[in-house]
N, C-alpha and C. Protein backbone atom coordinates (compact mmCIF):
# COMPACT_ATOMS: atom_id res chain seq x y z
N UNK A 1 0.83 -1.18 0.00
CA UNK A 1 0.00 0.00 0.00
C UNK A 1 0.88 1.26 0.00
N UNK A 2 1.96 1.65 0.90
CA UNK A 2 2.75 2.41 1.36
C UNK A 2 3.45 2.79 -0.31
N UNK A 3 3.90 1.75 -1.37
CA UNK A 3 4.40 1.50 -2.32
C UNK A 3 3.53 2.27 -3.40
N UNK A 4 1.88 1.91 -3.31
CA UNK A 4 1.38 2.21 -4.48
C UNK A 4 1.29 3.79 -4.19
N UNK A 5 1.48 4.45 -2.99
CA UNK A 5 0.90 5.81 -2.29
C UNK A 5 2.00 6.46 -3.29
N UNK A 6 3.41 5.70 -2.93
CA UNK A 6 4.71 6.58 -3.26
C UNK A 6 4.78 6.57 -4.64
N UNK A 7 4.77 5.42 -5.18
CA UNK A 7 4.50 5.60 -6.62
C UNK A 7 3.59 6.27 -7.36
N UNK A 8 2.39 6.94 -6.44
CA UNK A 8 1.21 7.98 -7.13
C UNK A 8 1.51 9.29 -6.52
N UNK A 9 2.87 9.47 -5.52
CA UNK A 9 2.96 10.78 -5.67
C UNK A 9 4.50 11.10 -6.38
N UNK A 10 5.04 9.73 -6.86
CA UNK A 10 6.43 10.23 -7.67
C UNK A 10 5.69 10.55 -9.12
N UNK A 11 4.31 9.99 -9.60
CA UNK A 11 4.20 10.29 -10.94
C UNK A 11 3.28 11.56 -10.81
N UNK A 12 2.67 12.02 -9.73
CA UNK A 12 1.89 13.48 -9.30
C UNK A 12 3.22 14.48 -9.63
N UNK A 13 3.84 14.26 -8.99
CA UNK A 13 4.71 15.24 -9.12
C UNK A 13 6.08 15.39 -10.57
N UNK A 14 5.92 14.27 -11.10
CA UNK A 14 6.43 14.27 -12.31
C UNK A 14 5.52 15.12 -13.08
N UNK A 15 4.24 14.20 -13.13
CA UNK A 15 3.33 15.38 -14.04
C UNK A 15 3.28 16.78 -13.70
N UNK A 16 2.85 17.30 -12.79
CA UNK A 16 3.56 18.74 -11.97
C UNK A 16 4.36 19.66 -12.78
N UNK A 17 5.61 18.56 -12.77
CA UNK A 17 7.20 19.03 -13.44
C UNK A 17 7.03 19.17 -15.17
N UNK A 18 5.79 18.39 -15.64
CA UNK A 18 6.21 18.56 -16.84
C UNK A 18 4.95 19.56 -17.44
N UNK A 19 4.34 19.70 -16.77
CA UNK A 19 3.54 20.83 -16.96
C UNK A 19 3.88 22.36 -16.82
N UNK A 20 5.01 22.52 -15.77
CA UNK A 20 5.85 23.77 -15.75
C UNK A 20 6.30 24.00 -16.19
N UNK A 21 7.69 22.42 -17.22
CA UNK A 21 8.28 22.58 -18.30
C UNK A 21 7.26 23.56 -19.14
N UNK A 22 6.22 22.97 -19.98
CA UNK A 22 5.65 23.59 -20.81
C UNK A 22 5.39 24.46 -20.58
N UNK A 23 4.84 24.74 -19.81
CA UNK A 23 4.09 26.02 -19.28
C UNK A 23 5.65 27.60 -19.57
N UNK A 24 6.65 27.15 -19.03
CA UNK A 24 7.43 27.97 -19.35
C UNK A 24 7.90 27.95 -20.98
N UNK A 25 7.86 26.81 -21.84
CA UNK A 25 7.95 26.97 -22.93
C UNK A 25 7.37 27.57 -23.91
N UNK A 26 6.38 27.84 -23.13
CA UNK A 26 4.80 28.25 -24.18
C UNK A 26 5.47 30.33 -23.81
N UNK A 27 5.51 30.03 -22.86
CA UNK A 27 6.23 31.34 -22.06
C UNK A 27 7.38 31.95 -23.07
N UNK A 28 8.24 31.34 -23.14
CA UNK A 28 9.53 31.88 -23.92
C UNK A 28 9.05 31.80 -25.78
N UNK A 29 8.01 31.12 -25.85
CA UNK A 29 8.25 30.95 -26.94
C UNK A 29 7.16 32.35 -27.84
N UNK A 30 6.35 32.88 -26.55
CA UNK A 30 5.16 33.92 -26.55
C UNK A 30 6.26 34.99 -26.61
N UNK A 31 7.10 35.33 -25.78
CA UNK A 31 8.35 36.25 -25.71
C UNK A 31 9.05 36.32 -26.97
N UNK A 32 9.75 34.93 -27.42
CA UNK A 32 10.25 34.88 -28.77
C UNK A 32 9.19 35.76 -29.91
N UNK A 33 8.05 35.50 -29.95
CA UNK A 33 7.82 35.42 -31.15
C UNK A 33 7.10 37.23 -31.42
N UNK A 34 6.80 37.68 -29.82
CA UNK A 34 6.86 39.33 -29.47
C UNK A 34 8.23 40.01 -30.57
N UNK A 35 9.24 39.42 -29.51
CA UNK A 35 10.86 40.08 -29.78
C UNK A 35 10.73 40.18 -31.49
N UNK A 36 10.57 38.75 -32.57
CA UNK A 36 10.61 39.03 -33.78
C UNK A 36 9.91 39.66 -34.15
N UNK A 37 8.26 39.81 -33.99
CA UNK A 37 7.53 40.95 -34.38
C UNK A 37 8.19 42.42 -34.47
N UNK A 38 8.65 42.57 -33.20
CA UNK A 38 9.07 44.02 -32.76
C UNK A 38 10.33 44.54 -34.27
N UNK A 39 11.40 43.28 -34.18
CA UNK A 39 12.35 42.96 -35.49
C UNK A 39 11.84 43.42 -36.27
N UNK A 40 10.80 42.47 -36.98
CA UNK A 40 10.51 42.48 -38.03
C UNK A 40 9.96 43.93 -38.46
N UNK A 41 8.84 44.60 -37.47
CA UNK A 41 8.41 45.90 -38.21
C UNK A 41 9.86 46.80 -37.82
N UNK A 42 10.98 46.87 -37.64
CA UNK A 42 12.19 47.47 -38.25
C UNK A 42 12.70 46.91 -39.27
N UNK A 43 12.36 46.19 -39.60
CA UNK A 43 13.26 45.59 -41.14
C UNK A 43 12.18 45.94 -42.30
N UNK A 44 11.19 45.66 -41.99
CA UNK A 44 10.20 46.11 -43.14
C UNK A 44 9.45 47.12 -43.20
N UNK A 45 10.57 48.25 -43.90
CA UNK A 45 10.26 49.33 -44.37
C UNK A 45 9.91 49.37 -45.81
N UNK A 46 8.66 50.03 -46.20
CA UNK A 46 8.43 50.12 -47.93
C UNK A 46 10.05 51.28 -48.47
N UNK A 47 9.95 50.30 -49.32
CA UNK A 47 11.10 51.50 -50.67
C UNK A 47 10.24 52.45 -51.32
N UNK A 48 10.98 53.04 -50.53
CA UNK A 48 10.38 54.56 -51.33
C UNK A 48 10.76 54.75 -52.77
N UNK A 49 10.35 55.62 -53.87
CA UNK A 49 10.15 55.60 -54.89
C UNK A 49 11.19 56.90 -54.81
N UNK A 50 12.75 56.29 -55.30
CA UNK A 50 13.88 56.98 -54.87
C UNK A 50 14.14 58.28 -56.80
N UNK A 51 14.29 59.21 -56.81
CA UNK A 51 14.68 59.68 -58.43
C UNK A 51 16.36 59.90 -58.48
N UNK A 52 16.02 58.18 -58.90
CA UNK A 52 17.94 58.25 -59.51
C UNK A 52 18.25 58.66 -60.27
N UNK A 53 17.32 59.69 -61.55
CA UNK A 53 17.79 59.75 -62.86
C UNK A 53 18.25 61.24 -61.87
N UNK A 54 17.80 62.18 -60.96
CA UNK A 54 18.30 63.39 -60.47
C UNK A 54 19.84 62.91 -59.96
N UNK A 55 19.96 61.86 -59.05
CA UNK A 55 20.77 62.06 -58.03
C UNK A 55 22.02 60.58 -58.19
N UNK A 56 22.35 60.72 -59.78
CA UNK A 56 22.93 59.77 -59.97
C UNK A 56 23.88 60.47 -61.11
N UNK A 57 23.47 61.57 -61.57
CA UNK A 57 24.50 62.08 -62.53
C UNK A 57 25.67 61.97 -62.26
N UNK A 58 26.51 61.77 -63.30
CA UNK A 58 27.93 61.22 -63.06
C UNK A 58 28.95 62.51 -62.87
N UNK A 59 28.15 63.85 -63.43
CA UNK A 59 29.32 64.97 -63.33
C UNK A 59 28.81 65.80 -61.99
N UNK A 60 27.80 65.30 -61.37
CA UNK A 60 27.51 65.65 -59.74
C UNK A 60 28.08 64.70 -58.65
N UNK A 61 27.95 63.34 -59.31
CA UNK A 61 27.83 62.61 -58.26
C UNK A 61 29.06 61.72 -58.78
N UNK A 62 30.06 61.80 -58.89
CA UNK A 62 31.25 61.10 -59.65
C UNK A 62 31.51 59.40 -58.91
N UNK A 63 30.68 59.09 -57.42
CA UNK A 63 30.95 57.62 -56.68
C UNK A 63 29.43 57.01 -57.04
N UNK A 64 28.62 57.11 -58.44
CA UNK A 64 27.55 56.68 -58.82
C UNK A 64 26.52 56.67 -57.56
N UNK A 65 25.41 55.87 -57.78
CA UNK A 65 24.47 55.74 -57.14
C UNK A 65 23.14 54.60 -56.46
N UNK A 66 24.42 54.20 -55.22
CA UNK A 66 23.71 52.91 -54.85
C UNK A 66 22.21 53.50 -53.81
N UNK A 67 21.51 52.26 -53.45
CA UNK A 67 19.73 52.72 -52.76
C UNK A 67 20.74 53.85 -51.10
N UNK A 68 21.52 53.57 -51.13
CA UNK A 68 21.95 54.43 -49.95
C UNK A 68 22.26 56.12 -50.07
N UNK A 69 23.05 55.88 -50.96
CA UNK A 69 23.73 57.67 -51.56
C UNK A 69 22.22 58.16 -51.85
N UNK A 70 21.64 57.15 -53.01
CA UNK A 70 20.37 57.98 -53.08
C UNK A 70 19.67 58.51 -52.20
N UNK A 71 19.24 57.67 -51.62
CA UNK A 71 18.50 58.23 -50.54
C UNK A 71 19.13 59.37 -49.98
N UNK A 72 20.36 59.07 -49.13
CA UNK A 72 20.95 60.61 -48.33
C UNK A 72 20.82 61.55 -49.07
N UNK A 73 21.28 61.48 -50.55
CA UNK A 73 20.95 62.70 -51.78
C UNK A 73 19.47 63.66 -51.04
N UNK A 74 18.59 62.46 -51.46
CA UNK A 74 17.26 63.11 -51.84
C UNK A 74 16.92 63.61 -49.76
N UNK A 75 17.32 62.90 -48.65
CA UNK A 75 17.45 63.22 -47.37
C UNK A 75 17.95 64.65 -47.31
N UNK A 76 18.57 64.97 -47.44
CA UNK A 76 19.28 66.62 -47.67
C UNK A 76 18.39 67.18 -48.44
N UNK A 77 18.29 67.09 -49.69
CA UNK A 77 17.32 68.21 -50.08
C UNK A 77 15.83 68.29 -49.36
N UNK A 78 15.42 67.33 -49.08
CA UNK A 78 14.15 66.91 -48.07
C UNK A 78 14.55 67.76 -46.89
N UNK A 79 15.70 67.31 -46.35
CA UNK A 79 16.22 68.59 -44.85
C UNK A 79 16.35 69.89 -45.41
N UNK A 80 16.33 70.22 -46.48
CA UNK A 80 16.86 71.50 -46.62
C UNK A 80 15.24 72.43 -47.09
N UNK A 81 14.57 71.68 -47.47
CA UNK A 81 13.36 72.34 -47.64
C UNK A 81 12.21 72.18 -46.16
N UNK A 82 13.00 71.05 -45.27
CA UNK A 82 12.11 71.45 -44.26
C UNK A 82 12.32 72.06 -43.27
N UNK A 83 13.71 72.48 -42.99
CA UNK A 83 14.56 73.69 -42.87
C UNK A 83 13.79 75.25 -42.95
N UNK A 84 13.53 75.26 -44.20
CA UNK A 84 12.85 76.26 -44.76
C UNK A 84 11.70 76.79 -43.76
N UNK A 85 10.81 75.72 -43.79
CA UNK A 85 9.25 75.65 -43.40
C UNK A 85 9.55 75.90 -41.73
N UNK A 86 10.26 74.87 -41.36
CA UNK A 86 10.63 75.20 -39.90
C UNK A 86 10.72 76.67 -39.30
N UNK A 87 11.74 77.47 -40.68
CA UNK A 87 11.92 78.81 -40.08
C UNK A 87 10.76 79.70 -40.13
N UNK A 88 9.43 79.27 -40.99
CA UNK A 88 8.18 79.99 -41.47
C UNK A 88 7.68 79.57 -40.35
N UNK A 89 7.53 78.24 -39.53
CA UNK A 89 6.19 77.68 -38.40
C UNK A 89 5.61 77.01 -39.03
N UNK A 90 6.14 76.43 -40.33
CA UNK A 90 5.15 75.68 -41.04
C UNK A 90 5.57 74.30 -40.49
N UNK A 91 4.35 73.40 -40.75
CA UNK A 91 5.05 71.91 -39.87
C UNK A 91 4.87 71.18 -41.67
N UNK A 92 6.37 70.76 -42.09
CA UNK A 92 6.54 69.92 -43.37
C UNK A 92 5.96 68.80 -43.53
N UNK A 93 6.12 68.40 -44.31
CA UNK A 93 5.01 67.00 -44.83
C UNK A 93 5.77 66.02 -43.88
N UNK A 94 5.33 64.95 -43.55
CA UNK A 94 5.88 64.26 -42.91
C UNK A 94 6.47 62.96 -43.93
N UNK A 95 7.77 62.85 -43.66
CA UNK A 95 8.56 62.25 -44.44
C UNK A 95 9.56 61.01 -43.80
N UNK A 96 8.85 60.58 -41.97
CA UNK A 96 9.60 59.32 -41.44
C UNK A 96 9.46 58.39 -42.17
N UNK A 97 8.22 57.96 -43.11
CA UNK A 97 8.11 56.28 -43.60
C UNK A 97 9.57 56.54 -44.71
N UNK A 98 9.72 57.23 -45.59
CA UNK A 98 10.52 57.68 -46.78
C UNK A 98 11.63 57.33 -45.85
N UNK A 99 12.36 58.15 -44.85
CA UNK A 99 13.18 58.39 -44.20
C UNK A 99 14.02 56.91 -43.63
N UNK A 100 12.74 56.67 -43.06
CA UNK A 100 13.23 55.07 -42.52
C UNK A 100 13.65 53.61 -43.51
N UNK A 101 13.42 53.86 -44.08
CA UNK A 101 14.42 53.39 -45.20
C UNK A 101 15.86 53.24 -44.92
N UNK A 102 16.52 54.08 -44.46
CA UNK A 102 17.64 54.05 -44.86
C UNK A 102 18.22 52.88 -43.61
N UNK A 103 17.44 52.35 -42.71
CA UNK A 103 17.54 50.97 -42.20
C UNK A 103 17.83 49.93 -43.37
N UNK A 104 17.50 50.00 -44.19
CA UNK A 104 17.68 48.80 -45.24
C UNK A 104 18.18 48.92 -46.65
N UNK A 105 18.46 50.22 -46.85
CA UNK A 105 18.97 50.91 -48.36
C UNK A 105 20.10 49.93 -48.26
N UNK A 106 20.95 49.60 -49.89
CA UNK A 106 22.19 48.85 -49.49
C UNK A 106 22.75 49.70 -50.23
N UNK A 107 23.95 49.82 -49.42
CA UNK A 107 24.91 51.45 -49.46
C UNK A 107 25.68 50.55 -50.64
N UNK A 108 26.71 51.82 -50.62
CA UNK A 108 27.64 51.61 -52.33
C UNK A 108 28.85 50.38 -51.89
N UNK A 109 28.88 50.26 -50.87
CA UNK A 109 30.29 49.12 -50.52
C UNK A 109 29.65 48.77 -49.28
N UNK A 110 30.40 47.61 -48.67
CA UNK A 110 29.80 46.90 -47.51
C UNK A 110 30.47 47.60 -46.21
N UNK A 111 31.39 48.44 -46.51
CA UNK A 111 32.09 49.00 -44.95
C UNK A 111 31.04 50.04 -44.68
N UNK A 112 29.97 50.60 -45.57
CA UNK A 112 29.58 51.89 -45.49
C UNK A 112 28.95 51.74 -43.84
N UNK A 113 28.33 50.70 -43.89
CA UNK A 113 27.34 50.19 -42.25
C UNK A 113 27.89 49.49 -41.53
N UNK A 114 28.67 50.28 -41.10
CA UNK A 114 29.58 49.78 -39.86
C UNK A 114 28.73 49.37 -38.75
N UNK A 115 29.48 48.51 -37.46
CA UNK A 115 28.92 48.40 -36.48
C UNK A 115 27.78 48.83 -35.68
N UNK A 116 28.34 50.31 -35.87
CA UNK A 116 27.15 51.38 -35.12
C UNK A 116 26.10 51.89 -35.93
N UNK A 117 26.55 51.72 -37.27
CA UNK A 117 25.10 52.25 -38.30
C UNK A 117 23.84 51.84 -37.71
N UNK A 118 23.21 50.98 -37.41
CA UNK A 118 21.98 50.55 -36.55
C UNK A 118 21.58 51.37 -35.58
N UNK A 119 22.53 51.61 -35.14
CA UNK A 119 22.34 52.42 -33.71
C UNK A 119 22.15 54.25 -34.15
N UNK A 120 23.04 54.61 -34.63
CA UNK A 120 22.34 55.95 -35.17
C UNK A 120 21.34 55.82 -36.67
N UNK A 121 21.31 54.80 -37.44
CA UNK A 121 19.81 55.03 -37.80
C UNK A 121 19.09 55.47 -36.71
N UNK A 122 18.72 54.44 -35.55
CA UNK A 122 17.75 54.66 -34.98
C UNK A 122 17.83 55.65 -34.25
N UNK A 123 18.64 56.39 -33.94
CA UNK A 123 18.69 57.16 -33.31
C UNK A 123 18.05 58.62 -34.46
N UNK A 124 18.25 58.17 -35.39
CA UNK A 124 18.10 59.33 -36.39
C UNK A 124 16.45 59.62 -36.41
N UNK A 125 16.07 58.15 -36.25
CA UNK A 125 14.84 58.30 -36.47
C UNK A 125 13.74 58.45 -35.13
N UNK A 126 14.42 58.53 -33.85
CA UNK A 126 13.78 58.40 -33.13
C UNK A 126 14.01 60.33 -32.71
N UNK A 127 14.42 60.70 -32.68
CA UNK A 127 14.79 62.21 -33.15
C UNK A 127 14.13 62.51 -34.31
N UNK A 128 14.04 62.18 -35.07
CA UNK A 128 12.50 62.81 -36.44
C UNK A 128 11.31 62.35 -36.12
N UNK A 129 10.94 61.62 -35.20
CA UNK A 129 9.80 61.17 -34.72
C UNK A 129 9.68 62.35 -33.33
N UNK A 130 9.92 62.62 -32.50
CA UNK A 130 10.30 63.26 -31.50
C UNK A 130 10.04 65.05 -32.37
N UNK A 131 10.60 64.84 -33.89
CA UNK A 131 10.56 66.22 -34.20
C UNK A 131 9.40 66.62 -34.51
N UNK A 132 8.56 65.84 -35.25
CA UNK A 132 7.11 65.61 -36.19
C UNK A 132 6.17 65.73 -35.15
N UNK A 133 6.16 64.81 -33.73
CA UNK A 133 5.53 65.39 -32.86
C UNK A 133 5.03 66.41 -31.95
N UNK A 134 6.13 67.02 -32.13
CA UNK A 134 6.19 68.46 -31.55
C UNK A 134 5.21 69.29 -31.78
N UNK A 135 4.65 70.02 -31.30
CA UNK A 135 3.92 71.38 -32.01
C UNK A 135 3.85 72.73 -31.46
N UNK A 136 4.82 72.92 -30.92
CA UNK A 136 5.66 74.32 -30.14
C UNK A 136 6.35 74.49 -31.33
N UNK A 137 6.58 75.98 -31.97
CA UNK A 137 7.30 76.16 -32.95
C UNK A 137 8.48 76.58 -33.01
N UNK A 138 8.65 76.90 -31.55
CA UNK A 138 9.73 77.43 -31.20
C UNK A 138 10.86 75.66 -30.41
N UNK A 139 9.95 74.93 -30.07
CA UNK A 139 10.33 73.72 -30.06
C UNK A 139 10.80 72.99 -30.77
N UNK A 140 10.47 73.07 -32.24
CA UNK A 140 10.53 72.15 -33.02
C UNK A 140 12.04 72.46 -34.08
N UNK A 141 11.98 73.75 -33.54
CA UNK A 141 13.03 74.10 -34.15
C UNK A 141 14.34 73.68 -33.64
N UNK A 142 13.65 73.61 -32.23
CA UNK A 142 15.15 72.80 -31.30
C UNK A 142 15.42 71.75 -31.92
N UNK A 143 14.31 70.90 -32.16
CA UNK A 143 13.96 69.63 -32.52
C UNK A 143 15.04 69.27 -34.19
N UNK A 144 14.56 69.95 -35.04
CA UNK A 144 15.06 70.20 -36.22
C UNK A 144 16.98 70.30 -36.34
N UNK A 145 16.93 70.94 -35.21
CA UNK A 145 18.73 71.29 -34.80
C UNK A 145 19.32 69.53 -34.35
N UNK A 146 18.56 69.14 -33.78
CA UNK A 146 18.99 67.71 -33.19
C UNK A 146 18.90 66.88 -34.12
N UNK A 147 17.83 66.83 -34.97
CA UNK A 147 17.93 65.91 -36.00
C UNK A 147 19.51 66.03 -36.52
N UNK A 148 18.97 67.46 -37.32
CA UNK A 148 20.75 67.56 -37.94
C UNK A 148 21.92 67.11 -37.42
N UNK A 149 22.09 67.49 -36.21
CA UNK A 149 23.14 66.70 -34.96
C UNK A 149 23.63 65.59 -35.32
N UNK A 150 22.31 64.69 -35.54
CA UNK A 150 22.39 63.37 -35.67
C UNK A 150 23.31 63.17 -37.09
N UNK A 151 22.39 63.50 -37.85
CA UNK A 151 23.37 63.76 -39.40
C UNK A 151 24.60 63.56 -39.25
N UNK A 152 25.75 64.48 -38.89
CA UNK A 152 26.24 65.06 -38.53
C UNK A 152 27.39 63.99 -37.95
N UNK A 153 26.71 63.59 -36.65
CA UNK A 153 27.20 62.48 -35.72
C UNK A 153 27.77 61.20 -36.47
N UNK A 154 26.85 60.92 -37.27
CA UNK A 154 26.63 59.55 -37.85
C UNK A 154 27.76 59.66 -39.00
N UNK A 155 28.08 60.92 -39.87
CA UNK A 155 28.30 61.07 -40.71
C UNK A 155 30.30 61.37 -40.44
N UNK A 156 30.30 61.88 -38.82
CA UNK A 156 31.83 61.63 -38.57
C UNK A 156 32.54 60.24 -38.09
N UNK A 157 31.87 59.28 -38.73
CA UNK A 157 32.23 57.98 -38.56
C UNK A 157 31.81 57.28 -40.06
N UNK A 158 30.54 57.92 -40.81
CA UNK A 158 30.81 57.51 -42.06
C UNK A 158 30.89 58.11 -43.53
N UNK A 159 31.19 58.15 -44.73
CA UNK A 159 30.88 59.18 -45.33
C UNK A 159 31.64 59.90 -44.97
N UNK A 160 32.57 60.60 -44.51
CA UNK A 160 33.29 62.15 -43.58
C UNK A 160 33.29 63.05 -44.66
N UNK A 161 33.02 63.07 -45.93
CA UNK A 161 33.04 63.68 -46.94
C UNK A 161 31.51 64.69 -47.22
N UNK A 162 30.62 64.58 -46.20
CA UNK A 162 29.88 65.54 -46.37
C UNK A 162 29.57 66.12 -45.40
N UNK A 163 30.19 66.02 -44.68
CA UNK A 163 30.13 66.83 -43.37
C UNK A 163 29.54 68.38 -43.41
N UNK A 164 30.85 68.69 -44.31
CA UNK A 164 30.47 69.87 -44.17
C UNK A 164 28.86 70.26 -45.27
N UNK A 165 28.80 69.73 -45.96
CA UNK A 165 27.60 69.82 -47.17
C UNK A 165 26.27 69.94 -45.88
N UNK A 166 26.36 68.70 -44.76
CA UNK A 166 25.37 68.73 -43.81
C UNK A 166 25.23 69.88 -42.56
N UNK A 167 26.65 70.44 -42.33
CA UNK A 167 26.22 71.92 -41.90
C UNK A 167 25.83 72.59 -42.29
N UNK A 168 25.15 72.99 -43.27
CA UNK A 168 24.76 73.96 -44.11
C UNK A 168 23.31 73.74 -44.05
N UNK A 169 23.15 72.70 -43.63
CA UNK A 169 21.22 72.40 -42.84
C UNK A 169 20.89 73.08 -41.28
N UNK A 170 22.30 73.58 -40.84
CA UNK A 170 22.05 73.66 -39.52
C UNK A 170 21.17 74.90 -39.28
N UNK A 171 20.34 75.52 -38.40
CA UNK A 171 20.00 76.68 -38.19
C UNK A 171 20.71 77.55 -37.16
N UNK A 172 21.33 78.33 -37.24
CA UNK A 172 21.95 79.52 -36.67
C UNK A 172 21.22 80.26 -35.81
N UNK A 173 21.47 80.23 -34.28
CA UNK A 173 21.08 81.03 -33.52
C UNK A 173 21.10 82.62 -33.94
């Protein structure tokens, strides 16, 4: 008797054990599949409808024109006209989906996205999101200065060749 007791609480408590197993698997695997979601809507950004026949000329642009250059091309003139509007109080078209792209553009050589490129994308973009929200005009202009920053930041680690082209977005106290 003593035997059949012990043997119905070694398999009670086995079952127990393997129900927690699962129970935590179902757990990690609810977590897992959060974490890739979260991934995934950063990787899948629409391609914007980039005009390479502007920003590919060979006697402007002499290092041709991969989905990356383009983009920064057409990013600058985009900063430079919302620049503009900024200094009027006008709030510019909103241009993060376009923008965010450049998470996945594939630049002209493979060193272009270094280590940290990830990290100031996002940073780029979490600063143009931060800017778009704003609606103090005198705020946004702060806002607008930081973006550029970022530019800027990102751009003395890659690219160093337009540095200065990207001060020329800055706004002047």
């Amino acid at each position: 008797m003593q035997k059949n007791i012990f043997l119905f609480g070694l398999v009670f408590i086995w079952g127990a054990f393997l129900m927690c197993c699962q129970k935590q698997q179902e757990n990690t695997q609810k977590v897992t599949q959060t974490e890739n979601k979260a991934t995934q809507n950063l990787s899948i950004t629409p391609k914007p409808k980039l005009n390479y026949a502007k920003y590919t000329d060979s006697t402007l642009y002499p290092n041709g024109g991969s989905e990356l250059a383009v983009l920064m091309r057409e990013m600058y003139d985009d900063m430079d006209s919302i620049k503009k509007l900024v200094l009027k109080g006008e709030l510019p078209t909103d241009l993060k989906e376009k923008f965010a792209y450049l998470h996945n553009a594939t630049p002209t050589d493979n060193d272009t996205k270094q280590e940290n490129y990830p990290d100031m994308a996002k940073a780029f973009m979490d600063n143009l999101n931060r800017f778009y929200e704003e609606k103090d005009k005198k705020k946004r202009i702060q806002l607008y200065k930081v973006v550029v920053q970022t530019c800027i930041s990102c751009h003395q680690t890659h690219c160093t060749g337009v540095v200065k082209k990207i001060k020329k977005l800055e706004i002047q106290d």
